[in-house]
N, C-alpha and C. Protein backbone atom coordinates (compact mmCIF):
# COMPACT_ATOMS: atom_id res chain seq x y z
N UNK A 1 119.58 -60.58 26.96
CA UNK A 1 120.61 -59.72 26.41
C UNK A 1 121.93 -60.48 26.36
N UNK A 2 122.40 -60.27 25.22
CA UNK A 2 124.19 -61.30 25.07
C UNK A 2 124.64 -60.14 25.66
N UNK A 3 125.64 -61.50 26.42
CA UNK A 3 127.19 -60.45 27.34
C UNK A 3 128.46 -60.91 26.42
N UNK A 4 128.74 -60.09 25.78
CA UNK A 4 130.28 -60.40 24.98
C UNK A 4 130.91 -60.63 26.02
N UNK A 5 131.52 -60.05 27.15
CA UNK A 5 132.43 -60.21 28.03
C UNK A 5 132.73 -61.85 28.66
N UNK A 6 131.53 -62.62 28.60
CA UNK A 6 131.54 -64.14 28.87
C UNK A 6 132.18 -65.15 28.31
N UNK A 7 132.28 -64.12 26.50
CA UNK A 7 132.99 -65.20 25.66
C UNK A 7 134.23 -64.67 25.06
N UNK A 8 134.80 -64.24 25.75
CA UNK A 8 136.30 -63.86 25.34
C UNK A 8 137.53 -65.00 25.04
N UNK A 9 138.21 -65.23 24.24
CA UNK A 9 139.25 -65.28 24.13
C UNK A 9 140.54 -65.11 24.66
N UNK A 10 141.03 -65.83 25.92
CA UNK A 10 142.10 -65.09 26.79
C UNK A 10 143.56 -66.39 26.42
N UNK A 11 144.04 -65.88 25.57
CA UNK A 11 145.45 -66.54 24.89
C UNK A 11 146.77 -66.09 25.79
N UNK A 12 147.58 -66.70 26.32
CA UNK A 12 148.73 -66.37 26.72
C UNK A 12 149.49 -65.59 25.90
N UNK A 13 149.64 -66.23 24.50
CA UNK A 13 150.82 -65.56 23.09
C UNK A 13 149.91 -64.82 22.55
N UNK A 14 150.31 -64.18 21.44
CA UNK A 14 149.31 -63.40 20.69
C UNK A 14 149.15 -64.14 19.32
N UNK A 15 148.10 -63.86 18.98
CA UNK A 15 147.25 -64.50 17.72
C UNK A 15 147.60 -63.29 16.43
N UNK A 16 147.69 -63.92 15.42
CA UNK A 16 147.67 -63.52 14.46
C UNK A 16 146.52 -63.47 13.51
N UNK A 17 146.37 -64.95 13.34
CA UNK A 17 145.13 -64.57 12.35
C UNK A 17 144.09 -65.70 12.97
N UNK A 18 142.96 -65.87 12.64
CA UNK A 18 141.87 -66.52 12.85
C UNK A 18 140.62 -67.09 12.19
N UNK A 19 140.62 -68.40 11.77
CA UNK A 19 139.80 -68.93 11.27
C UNK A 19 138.33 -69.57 11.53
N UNK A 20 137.14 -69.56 11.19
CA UNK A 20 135.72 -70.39 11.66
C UNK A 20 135.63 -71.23 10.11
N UNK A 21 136.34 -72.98 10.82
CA UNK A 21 135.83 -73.85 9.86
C UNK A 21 134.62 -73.57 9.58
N UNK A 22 134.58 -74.56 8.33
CA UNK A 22 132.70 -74.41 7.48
C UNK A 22 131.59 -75.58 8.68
N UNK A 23 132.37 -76.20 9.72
CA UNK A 23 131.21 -76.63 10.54
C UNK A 23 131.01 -75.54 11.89
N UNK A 24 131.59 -74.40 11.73
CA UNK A 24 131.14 -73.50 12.77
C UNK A 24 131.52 -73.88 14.10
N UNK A 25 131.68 -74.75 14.20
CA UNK A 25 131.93 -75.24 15.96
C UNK A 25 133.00 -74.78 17.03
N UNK A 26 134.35 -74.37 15.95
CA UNK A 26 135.01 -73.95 16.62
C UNK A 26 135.64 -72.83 15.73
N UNK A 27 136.74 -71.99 17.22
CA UNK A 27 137.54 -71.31 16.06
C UNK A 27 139.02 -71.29 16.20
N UNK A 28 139.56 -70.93 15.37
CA UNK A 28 141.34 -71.62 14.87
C UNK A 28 141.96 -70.57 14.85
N UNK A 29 143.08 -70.50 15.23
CA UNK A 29 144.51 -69.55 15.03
C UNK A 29 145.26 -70.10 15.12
N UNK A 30 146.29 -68.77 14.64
CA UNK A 30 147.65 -69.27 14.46
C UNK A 30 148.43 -67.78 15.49
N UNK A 31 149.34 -68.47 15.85
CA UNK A 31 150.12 -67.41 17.25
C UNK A 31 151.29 -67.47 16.81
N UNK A 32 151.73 -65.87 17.47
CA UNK A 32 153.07 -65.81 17.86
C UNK A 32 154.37 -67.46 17.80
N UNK A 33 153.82 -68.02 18.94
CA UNK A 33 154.69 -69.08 19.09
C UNK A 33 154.51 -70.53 17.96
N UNK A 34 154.36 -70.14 16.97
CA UNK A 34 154.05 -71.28 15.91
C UNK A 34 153.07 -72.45 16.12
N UNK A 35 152.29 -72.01 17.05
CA UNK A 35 151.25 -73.10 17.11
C UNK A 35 149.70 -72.64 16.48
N UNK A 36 148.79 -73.47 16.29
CA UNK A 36 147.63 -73.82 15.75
C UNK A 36 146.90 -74.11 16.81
N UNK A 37 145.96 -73.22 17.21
CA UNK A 37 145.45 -73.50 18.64
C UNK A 37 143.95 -73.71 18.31
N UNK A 38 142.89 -74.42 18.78
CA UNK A 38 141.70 -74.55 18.56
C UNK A 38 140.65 -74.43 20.43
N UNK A 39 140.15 -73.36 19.69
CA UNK A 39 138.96 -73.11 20.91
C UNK A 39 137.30 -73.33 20.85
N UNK A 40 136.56 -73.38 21.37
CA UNK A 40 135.37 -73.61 21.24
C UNK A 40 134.85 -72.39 21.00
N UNK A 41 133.40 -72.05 20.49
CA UNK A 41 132.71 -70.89 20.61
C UNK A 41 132.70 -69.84 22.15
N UNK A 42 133.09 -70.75 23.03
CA UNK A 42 132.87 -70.06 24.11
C UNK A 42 133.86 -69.73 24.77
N UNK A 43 135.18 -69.95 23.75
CA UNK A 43 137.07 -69.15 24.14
C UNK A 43 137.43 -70.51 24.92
N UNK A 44 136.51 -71.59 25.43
CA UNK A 44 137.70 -72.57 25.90
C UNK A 44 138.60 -73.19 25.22
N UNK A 45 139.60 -73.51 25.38
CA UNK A 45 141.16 -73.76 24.56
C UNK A 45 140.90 -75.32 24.50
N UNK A 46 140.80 -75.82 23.16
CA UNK A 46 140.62 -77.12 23.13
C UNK A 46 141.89 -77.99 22.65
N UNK A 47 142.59 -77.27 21.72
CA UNK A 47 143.56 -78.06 20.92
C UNK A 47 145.21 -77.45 20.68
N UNK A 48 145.88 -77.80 20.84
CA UNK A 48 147.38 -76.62 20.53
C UNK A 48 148.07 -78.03 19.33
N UNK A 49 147.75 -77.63 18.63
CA UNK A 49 149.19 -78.40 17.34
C UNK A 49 150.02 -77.18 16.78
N UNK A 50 151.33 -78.16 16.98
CA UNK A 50 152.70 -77.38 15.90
C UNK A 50 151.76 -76.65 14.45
N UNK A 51 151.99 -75.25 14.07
CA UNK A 51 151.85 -75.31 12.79
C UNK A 51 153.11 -74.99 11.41
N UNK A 52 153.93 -75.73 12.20
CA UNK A 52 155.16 -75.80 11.19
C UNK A 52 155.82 -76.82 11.48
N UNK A 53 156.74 -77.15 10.35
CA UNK A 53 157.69 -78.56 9.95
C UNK A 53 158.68 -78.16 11.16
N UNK A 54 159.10 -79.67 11.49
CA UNK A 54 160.56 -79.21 12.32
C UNK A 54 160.50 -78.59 13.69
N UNK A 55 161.52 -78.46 14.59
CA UNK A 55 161.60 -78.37 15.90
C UNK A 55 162.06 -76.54 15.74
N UNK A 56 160.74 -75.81 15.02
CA UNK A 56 161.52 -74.58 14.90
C UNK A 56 160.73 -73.68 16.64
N UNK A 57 161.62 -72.88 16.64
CA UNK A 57 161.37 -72.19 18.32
C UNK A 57 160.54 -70.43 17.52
N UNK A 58 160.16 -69.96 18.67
CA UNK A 58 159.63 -68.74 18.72
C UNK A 58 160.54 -67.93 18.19
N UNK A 59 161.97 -68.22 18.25
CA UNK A 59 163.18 -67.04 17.51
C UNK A 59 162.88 -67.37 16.08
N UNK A 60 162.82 -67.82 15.61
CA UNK A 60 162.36 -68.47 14.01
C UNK A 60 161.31 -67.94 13.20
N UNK A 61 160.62 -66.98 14.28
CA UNK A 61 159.43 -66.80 13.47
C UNK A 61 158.41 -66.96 13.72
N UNK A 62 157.02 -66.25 13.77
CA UNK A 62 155.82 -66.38 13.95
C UNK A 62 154.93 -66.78 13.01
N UNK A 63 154.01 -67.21 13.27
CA UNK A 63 153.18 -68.11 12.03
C UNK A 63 152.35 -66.66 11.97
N UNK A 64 151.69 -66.32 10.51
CA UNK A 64 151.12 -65.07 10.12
C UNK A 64 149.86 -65.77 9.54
N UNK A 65 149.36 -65.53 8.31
CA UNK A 65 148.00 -65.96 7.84
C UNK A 65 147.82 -67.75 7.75
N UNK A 66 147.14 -68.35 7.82
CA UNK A 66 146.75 -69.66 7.52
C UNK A 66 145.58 -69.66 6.75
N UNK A 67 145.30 -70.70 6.15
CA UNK A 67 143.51 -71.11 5.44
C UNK A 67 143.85 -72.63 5.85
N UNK A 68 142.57 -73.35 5.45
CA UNK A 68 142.02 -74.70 5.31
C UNK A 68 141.49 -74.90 3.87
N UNK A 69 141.96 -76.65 3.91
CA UNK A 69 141.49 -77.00 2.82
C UNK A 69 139.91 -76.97 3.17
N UNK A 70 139.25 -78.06 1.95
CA UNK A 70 137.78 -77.76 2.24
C UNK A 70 137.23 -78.55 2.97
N UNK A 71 137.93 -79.58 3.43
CA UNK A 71 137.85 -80.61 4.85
C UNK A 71 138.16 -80.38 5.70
N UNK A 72 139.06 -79.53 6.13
CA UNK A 72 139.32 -79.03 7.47
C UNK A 72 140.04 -79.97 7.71
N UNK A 73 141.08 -80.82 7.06
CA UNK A 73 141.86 -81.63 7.29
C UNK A 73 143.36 -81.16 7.63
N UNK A 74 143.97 -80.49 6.92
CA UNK A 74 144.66 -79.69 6.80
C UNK A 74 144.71 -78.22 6.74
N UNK A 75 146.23 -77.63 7.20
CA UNK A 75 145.80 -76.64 7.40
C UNK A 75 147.43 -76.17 6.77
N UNK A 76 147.67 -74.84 5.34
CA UNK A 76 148.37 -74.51 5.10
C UNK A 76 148.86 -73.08 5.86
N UNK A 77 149.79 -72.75 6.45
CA UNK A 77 150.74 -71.88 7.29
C UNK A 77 151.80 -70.94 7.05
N UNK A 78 151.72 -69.74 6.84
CA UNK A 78 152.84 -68.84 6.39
C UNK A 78 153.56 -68.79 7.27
N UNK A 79 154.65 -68.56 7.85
CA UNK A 79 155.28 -68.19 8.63
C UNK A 79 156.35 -67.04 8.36
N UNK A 80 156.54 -66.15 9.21
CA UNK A 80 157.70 -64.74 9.37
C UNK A 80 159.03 -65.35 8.94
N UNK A 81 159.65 -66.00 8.89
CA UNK A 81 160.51 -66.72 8.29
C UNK A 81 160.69 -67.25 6.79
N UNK A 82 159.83 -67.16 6.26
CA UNK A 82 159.31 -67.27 4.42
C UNK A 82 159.21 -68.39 4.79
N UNK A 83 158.97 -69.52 5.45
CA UNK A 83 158.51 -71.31 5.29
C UNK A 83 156.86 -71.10 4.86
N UNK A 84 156.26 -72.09 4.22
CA UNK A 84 154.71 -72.31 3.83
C UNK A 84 154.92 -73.86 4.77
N UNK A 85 154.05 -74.08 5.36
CA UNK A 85 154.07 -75.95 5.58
C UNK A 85 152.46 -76.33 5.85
N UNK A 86 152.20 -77.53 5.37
CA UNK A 86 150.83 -77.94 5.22
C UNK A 86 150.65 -79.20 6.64
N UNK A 87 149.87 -78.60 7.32
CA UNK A 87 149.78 -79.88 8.47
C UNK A 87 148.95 -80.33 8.71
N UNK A 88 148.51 -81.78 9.32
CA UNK A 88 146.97 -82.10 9.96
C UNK A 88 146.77 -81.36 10.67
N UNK A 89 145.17 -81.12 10.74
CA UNK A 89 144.79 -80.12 12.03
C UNK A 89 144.99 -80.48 13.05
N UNK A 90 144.47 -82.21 12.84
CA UNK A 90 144.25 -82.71 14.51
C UNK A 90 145.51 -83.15 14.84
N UNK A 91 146.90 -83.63 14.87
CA UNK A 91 147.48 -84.17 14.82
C UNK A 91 148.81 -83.14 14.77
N UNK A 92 148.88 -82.25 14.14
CA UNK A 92 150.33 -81.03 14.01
C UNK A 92 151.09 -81.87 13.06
N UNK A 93 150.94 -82.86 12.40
CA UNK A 93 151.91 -83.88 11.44
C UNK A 93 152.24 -82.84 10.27
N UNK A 94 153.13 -82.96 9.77
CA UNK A 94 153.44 -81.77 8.93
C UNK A 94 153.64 -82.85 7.65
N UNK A 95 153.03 -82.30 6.66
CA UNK A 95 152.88 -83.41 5.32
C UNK A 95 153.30 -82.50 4.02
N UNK A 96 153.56 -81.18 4.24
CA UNK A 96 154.30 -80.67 2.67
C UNK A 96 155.11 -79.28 3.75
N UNK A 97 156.18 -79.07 2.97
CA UNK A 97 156.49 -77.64 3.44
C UNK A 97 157.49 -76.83 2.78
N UNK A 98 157.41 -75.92 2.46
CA UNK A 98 158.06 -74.75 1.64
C UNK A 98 159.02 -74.07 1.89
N UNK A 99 160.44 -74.01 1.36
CA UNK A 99 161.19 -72.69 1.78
C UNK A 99 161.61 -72.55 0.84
N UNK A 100 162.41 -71.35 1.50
CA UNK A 100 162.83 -70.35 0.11
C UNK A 100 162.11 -69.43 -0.32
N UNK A 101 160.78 -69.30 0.25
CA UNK A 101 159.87 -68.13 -0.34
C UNK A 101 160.18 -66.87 -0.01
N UNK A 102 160.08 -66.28 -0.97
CA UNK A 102 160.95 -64.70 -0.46
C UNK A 102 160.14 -63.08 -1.58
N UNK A 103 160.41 -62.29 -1.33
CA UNK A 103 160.30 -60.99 -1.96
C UNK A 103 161.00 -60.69 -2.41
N UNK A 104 160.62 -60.97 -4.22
CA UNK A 104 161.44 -60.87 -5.40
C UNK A 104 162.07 -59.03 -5.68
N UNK A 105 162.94 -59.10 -5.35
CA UNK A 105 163.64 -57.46 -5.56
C UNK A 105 164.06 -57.11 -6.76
N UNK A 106 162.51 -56.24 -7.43
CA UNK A 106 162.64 -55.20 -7.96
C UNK A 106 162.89 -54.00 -7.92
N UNK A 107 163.40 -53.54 -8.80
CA UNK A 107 164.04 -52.03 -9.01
C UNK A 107 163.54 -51.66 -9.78
């Protein structure tokens, strides 16, 4: 009989959204505190990279949805702040990033 309770997920910050690359092995979020965290199937915490450009802090904004390219090389990042930024997974290197994105006000 599976025990869910064995494989929990126990994060300090809170998670937003959550990804299972196409090799299954692990799984990916993005938190509260702008990081890109990578765990194993079995909730152990394997990896923490920046997922945004710049020395931005937790007042700045929380990272919200992410995807992957189709390599799992990169990883593009919304953040509560309107920034987009594209980073290595393994590495947190930030290689494109966006501002100015905003909600065009119609009337």
């Amino acid at each position: 009989m599976y025990d869910r309770s064995s494989d929990l997920i126990s994060a300090q910050i809170g998670i937003n959204d959550l990804l299972v690359p196409t090799n299954g092995a692990t799984l990916l979020t993005s938190c509260q505190d702008r990081q890109l965290r990578s765990y194993s199937l079995t909730g152990k915490l394997l990896a923490v990279v920046r997922g945004t450009g710049g020395e931005a802090d937790i007042q700045q904004g929380s990272l919200g949805k992410f995807c992957l390219d189709p390599s799992c090389t990169y990883a593009a990042s919304v953040c509560s702040d309107r920034h987009v930024s594209v980073v290595e997974v393994r590495t947190g290197k930030c290689v494109a990033a966006v501002t100015g994105i905003g909600v065009s006000d119609r009337r």
